[in-house]
N, C-alpha and C. Protein backbone atom coordinates (compact mmCIF):
# COMPACT_ATOMS: atom_id res chain seq x y z
N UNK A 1 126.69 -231.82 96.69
CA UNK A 1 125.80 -231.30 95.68
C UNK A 1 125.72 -232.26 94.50
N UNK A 2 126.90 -232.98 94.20
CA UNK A 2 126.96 -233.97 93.09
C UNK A 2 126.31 -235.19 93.15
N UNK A 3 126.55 -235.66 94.82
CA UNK A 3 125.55 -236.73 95.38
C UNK A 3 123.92 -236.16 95.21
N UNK A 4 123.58 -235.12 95.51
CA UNK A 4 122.04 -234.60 94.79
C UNK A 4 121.48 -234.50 93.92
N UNK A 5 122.90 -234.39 92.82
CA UNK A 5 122.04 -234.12 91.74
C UNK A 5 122.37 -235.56 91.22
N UNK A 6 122.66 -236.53 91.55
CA UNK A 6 123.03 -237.94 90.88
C UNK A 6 121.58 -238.25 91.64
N UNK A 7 121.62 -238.16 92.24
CA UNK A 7 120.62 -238.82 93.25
C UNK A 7 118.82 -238.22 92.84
N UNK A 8 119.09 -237.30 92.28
CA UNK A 8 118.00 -236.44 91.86
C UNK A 8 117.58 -237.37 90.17
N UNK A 9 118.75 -237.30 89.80
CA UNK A 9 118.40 -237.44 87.88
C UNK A 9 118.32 -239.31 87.95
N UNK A 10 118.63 -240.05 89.46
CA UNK A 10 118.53 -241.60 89.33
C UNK A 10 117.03 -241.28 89.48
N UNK A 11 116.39 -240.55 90.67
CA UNK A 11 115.15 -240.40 90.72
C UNK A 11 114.30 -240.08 89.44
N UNK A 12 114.78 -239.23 88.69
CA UNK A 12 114.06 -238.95 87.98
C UNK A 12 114.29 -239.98 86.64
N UNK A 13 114.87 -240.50 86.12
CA UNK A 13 115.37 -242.07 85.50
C UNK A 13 114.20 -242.87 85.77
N UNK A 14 114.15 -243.11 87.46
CA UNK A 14 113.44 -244.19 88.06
C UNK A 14 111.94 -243.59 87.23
N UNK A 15 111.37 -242.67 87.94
CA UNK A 15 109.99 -242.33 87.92
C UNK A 15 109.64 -242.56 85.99
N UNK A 16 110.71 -242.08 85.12
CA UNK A 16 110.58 -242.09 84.14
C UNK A 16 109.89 -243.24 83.24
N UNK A 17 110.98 -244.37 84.15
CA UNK A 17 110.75 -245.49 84.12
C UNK A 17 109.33 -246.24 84.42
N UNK A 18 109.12 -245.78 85.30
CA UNK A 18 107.48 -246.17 86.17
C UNK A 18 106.85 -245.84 85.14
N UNK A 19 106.66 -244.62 84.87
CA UNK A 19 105.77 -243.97 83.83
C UNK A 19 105.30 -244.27 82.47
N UNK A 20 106.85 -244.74 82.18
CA UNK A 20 106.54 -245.73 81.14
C UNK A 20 106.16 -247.30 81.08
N UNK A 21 106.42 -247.58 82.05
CA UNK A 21 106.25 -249.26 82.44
C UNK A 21 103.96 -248.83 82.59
N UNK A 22 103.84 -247.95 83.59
CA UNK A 22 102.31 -247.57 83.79
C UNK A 22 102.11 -247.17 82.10
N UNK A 23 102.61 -246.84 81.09
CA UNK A 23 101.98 -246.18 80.16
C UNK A 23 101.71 -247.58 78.99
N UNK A 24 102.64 -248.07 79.04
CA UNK A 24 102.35 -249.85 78.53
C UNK A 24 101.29 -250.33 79.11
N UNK A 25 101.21 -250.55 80.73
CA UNK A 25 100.22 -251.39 81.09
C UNK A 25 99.11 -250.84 80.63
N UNK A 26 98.76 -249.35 80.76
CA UNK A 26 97.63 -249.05 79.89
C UNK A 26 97.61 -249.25 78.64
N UNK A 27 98.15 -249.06 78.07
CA UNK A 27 98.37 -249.67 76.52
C UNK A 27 97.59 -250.76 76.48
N UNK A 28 98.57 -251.83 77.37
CA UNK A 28 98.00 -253.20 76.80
C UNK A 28 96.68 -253.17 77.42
N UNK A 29 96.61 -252.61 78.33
CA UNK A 29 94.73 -252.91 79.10
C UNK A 29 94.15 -252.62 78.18
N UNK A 30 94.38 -251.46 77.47
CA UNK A 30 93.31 -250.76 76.14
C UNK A 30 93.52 -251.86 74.87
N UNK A 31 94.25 -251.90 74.63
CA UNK A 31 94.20 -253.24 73.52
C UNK A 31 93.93 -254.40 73.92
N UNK A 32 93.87 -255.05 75.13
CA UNK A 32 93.15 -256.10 75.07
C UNK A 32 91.77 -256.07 75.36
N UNK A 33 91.22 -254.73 75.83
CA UNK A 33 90.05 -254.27 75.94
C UNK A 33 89.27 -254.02 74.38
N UNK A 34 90.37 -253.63 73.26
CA UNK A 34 89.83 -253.23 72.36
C UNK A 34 89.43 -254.44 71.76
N UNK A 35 90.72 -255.43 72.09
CA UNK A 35 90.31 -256.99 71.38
C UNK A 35 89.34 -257.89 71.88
N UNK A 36 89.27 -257.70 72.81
CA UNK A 36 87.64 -258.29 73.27
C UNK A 36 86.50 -257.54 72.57
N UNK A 37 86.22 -256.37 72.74
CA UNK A 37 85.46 -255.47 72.19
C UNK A 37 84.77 -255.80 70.53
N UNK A 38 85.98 -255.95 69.81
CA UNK A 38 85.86 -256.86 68.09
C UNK A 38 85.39 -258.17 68.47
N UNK A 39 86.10 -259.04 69.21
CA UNK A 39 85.83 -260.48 69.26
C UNK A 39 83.99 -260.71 69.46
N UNK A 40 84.00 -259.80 70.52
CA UNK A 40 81.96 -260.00 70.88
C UNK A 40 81.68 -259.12 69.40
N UNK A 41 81.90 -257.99 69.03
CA UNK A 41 81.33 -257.84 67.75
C UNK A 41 81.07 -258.50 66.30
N UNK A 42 82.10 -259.09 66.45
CA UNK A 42 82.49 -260.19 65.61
C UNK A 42 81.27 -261.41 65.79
N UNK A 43 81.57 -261.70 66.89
CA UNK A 43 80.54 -262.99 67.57
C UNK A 43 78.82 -262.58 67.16
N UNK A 44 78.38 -261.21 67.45
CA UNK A 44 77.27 -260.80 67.56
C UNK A 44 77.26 -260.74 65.93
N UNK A 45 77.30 -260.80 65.14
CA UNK A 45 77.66 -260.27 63.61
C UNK A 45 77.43 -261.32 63.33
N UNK A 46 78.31 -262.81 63.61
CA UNK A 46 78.00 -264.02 63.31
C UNK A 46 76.93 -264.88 63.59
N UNK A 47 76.26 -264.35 65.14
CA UNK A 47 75.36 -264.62 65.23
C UNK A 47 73.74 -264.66 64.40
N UNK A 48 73.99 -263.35 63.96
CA UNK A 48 72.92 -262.14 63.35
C UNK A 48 72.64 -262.98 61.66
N UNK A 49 74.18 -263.29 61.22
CA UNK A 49 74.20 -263.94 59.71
C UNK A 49 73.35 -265.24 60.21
N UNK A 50 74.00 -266.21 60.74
CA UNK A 50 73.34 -267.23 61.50
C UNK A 50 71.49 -267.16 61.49
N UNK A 51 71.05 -266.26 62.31
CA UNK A 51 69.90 -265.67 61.86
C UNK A 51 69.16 -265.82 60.71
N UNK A 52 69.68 -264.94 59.92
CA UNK A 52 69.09 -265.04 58.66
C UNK A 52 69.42 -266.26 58.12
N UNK A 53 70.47 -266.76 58.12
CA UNK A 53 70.26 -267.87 57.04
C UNK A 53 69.79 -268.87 57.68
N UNK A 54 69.46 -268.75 58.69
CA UNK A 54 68.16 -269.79 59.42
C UNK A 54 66.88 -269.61 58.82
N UNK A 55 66.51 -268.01 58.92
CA UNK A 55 65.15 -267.40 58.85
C UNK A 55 65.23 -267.91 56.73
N UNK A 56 65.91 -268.00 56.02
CA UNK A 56 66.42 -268.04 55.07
C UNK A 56 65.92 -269.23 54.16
N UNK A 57 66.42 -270.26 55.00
CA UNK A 57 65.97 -271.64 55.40
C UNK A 57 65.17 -271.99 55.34
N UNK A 58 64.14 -271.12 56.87
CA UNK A 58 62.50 -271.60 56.26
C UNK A 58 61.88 -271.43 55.68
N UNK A 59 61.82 -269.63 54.86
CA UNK A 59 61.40 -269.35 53.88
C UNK A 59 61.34 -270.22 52.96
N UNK A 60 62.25 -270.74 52.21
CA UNK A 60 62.75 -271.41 51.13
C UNK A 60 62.14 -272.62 51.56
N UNK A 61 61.86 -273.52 52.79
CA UNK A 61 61.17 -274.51 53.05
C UNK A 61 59.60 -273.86 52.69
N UNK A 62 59.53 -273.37 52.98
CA UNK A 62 58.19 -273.03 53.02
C UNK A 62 57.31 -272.52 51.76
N UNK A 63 58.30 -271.87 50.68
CA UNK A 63 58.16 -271.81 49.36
C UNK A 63 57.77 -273.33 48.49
N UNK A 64 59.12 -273.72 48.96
CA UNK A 64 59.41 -275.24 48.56
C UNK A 64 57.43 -276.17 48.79
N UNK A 65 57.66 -276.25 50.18
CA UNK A 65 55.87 -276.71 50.56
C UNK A 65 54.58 -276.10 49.46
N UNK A 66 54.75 -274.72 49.57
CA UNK A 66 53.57 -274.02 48.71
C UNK A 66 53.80 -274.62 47.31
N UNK A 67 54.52 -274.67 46.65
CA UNK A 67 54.68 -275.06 45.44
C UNK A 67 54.86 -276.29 45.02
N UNK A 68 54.82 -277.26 45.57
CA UNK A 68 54.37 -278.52 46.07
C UNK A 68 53.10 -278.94 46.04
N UNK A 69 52.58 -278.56 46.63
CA UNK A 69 51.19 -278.43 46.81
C UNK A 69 50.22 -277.80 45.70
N UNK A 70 50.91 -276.73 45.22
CA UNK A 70 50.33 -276.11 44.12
C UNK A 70 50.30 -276.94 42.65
N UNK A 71 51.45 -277.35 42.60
CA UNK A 71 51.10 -278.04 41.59
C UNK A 71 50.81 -279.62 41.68
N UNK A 72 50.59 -280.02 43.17
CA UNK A 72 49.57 -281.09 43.63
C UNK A 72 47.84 -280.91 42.87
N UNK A 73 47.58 -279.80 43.19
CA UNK A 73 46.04 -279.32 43.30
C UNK A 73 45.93 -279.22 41.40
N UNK A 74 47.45 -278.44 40.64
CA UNK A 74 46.81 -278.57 39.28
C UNK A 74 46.65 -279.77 38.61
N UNK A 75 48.08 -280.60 39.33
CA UNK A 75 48.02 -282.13 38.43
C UNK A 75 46.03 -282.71 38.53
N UNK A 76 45.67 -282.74 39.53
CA UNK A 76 44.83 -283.46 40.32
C UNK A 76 43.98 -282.64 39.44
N UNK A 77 43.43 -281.71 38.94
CA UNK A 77 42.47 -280.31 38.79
C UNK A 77 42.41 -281.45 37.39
N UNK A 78 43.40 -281.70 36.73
CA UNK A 78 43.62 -281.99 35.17
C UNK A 78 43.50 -283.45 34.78
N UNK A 79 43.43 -284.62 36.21
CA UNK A 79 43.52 -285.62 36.08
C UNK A 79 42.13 -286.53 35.25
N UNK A 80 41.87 -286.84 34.72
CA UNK A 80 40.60 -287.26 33.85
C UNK A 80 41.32 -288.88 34.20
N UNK A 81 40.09 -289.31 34.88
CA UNK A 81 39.87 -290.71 35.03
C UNK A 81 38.08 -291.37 34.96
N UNK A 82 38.39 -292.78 34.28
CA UNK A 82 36.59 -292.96 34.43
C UNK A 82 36.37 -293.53 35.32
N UNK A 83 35.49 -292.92 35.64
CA UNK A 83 34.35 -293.02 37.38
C UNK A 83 34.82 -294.10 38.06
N UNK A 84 35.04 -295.19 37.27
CA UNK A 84 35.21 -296.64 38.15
C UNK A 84 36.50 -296.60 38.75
N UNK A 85 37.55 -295.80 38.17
CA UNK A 85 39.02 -295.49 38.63
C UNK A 85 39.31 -294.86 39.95
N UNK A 86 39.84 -295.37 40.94
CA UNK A 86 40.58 -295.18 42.07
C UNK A 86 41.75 -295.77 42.46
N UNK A 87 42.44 -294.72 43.34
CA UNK A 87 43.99 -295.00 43.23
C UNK A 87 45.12 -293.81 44.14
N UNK A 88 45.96 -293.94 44.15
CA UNK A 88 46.87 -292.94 43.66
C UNK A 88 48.21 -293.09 42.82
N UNK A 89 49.37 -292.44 42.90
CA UNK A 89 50.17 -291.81 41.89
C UNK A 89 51.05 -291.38 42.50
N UNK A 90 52.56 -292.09 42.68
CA UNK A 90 53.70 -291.23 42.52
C UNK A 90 54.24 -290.91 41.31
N UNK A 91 54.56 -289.13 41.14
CA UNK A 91 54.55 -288.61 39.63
C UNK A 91 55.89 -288.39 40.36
N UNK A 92 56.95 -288.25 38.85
CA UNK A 92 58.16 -287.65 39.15
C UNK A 92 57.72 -286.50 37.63
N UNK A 93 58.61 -285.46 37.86
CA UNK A 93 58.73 -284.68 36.58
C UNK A 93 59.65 -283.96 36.51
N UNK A 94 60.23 -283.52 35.73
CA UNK A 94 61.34 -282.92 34.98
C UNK A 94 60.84 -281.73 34.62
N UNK A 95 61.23 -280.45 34.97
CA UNK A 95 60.63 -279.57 34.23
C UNK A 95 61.66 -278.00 34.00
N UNK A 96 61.33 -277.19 32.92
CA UNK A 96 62.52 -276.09 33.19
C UNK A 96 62.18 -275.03 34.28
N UNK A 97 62.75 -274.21 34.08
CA UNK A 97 62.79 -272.83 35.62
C UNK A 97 61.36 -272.06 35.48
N UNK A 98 60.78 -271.97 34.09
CA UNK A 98 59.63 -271.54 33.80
C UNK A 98 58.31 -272.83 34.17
N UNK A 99 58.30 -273.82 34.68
CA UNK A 99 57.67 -274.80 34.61
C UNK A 99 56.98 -276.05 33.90
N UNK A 100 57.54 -275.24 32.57
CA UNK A 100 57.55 -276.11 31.30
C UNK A 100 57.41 -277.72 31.63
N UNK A 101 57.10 -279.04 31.33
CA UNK A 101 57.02 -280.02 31.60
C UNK A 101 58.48 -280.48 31.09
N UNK A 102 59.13 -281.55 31.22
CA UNK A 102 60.06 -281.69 30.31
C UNK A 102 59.81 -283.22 29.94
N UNK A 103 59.48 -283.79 31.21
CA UNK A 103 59.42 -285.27 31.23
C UNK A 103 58.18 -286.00 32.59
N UNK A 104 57.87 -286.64 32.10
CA UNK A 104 56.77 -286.77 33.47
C UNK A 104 56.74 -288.58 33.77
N UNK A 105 56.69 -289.23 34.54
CA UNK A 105 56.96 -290.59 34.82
C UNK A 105 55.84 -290.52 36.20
N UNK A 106 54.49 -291.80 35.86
CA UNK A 106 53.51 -291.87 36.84
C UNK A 106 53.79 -293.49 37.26
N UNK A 107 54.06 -293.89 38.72
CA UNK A 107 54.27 -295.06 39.02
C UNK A 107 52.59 -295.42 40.13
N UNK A 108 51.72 -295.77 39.63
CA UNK A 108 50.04 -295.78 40.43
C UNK A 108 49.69 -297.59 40.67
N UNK A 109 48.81 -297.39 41.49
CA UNK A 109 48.48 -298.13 41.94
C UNK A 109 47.39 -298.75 41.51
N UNK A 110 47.08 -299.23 39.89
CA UNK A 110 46.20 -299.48 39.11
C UNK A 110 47.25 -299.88 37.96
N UNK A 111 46.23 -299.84 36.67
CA UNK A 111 46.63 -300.47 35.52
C UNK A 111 47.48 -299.17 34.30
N UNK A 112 47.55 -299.68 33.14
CA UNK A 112 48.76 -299.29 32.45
C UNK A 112 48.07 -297.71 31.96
N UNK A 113 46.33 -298.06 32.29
CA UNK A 113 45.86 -296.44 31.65
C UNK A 113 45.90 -295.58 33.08
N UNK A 114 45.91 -296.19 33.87
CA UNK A 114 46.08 -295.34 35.48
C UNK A 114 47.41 -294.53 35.28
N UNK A 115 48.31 -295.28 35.05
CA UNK A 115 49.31 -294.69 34.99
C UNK A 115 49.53 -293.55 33.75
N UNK A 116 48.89 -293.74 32.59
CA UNK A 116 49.25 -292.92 31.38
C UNK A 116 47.99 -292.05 31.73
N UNK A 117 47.09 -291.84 32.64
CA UNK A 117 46.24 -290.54 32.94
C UNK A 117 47.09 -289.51 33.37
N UNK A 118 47.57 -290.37 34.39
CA UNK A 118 48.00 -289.50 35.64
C UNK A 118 49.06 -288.54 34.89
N UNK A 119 50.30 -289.14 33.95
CA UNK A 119 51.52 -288.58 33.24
C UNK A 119 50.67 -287.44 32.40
N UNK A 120 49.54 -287.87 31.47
CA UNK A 120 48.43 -287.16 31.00
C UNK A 120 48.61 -286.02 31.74
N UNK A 121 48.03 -285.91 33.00
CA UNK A 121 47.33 -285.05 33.78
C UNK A 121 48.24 -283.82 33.71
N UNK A 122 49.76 -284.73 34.15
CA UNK A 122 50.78 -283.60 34.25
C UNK A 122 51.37 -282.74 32.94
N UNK A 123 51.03 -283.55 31.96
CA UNK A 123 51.54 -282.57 30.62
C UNK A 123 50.51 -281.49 30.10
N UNK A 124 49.06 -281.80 30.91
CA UNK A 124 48.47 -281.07 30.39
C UNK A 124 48.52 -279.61 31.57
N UNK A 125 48.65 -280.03 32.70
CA UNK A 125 49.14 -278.91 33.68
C UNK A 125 50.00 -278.13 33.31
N UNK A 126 51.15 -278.18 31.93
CA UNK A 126 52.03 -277.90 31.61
C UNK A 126 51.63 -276.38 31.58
N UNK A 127 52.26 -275.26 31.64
CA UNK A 127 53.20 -274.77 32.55
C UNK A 127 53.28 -275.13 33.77
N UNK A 128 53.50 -275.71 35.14
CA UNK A 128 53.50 -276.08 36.62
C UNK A 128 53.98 -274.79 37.10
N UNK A 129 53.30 -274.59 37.92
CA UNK A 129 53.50 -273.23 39.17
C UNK A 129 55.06 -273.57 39.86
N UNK A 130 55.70 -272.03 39.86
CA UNK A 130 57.26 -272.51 40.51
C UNK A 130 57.23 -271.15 40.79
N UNK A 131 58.63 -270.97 41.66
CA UNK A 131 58.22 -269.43 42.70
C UNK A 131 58.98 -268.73 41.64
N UNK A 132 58.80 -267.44 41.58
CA UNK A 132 59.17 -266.26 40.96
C UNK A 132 60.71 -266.36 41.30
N UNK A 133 61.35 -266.94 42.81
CA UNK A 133 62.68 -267.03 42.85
C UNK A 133 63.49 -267.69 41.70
N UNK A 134 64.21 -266.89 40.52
CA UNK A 134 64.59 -268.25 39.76
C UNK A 134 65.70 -269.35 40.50
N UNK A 135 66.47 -268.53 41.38
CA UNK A 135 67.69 -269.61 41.92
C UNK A 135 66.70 -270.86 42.44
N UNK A 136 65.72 -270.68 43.48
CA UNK A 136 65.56 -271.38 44.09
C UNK A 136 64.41 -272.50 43.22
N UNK A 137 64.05 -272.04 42.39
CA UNK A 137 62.89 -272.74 40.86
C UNK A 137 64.02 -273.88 40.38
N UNK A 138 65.45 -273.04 40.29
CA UNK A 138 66.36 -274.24 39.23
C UNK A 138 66.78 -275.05 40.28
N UNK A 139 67.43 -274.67 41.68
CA UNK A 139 67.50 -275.46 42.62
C UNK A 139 66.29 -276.45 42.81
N UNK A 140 65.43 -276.25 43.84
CA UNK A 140 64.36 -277.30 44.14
C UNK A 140 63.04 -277.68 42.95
N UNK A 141 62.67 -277.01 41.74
CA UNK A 141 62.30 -277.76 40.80
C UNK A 141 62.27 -277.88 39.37
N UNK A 142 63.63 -278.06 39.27
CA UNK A 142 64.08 -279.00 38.27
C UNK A 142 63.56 -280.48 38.40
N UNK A 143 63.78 -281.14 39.11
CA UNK A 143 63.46 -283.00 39.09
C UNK A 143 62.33 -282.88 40.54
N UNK A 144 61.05 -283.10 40.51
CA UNK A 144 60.24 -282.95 41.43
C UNK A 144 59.84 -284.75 41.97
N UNK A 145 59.27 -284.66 42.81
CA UNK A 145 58.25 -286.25 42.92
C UNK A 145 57.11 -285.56 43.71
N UNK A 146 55.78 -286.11 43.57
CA UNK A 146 54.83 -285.49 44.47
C UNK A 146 53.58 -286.99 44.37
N UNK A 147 52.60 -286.66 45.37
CA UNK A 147 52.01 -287.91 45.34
C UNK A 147 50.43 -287.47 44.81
N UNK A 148 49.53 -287.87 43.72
CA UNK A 148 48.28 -287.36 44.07
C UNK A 148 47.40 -288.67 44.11
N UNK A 149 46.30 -288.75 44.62
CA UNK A 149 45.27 -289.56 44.79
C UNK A 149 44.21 -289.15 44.45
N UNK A 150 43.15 -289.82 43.89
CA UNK A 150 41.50 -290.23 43.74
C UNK A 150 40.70 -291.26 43.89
């Protein structure tokens, strides 16, 4: 009877054992299941930021272009040259977040009044078109260069 019941409570030891050894392996299956689970969420999350600050990117390129251009069309709108004058104009300018002029420098392809039109042109454009974004106004135009021709 003593051999049975030794023999009974090793059995039941053993199985105990199993049970717990099976209750770990699930354990760890579920936690490394759970840790994969974060890792792709994680990944997909990073992806998604990625995204936007791509999509982010071009916006801001594309702002950048429009306003470029915009104040291409006013310099040019304001440029007063006489009739016989042709050319163009790399302008640099300096200006604050509101578009204020600050400083204007015309390097053209003509003589000393070609060049003092063109600087002309731009102070009189003064305010210059800049996007309503202020970060991105003090970022990309503060110190500009743009090219105009006539």
């Amino acid at each position: 009877a003593k051999e049975a019941a030794d023999r009974a409570e090793s059995e039941n030891k053993a199985k105990k054992a199993k049970d717990a050894a099976e209750k770990a392996k699930a354990e760890a299956t579920a936690a490394r299941a759970k840790a994969v689970a974060e890792a792709a969420k994680k990944a997909e999350i990073a992806k998604k930021a990625a995204a936007l600050l791509k999509a982010n990117a071009a916006n801001a390129a594309n702002e950048i272009a429009k306003y470029k251009a915009l104040i291409q069309q006013k310099v040019t709108r304001n440029w007063v040259l006489p009739s016989d004058k042709h050319g163009s104009c790399s302008i640099r300018v300096r200006m604050s977040a509101t578009g204020a002029v600050i400083y204007a420098s015309a390097s053209c392809t003509g003589d000393v009044i070609f060049n003092q039109s063109a600087e002309n042109a731009v102070r009189k454009s003064s305010p210059l078109p800049v996007p309503s974004d202020r970060a991105l106004a003090l970022k990309e135009f503060r110190s500009i260069t743009f090219n105009i021709h006539r």
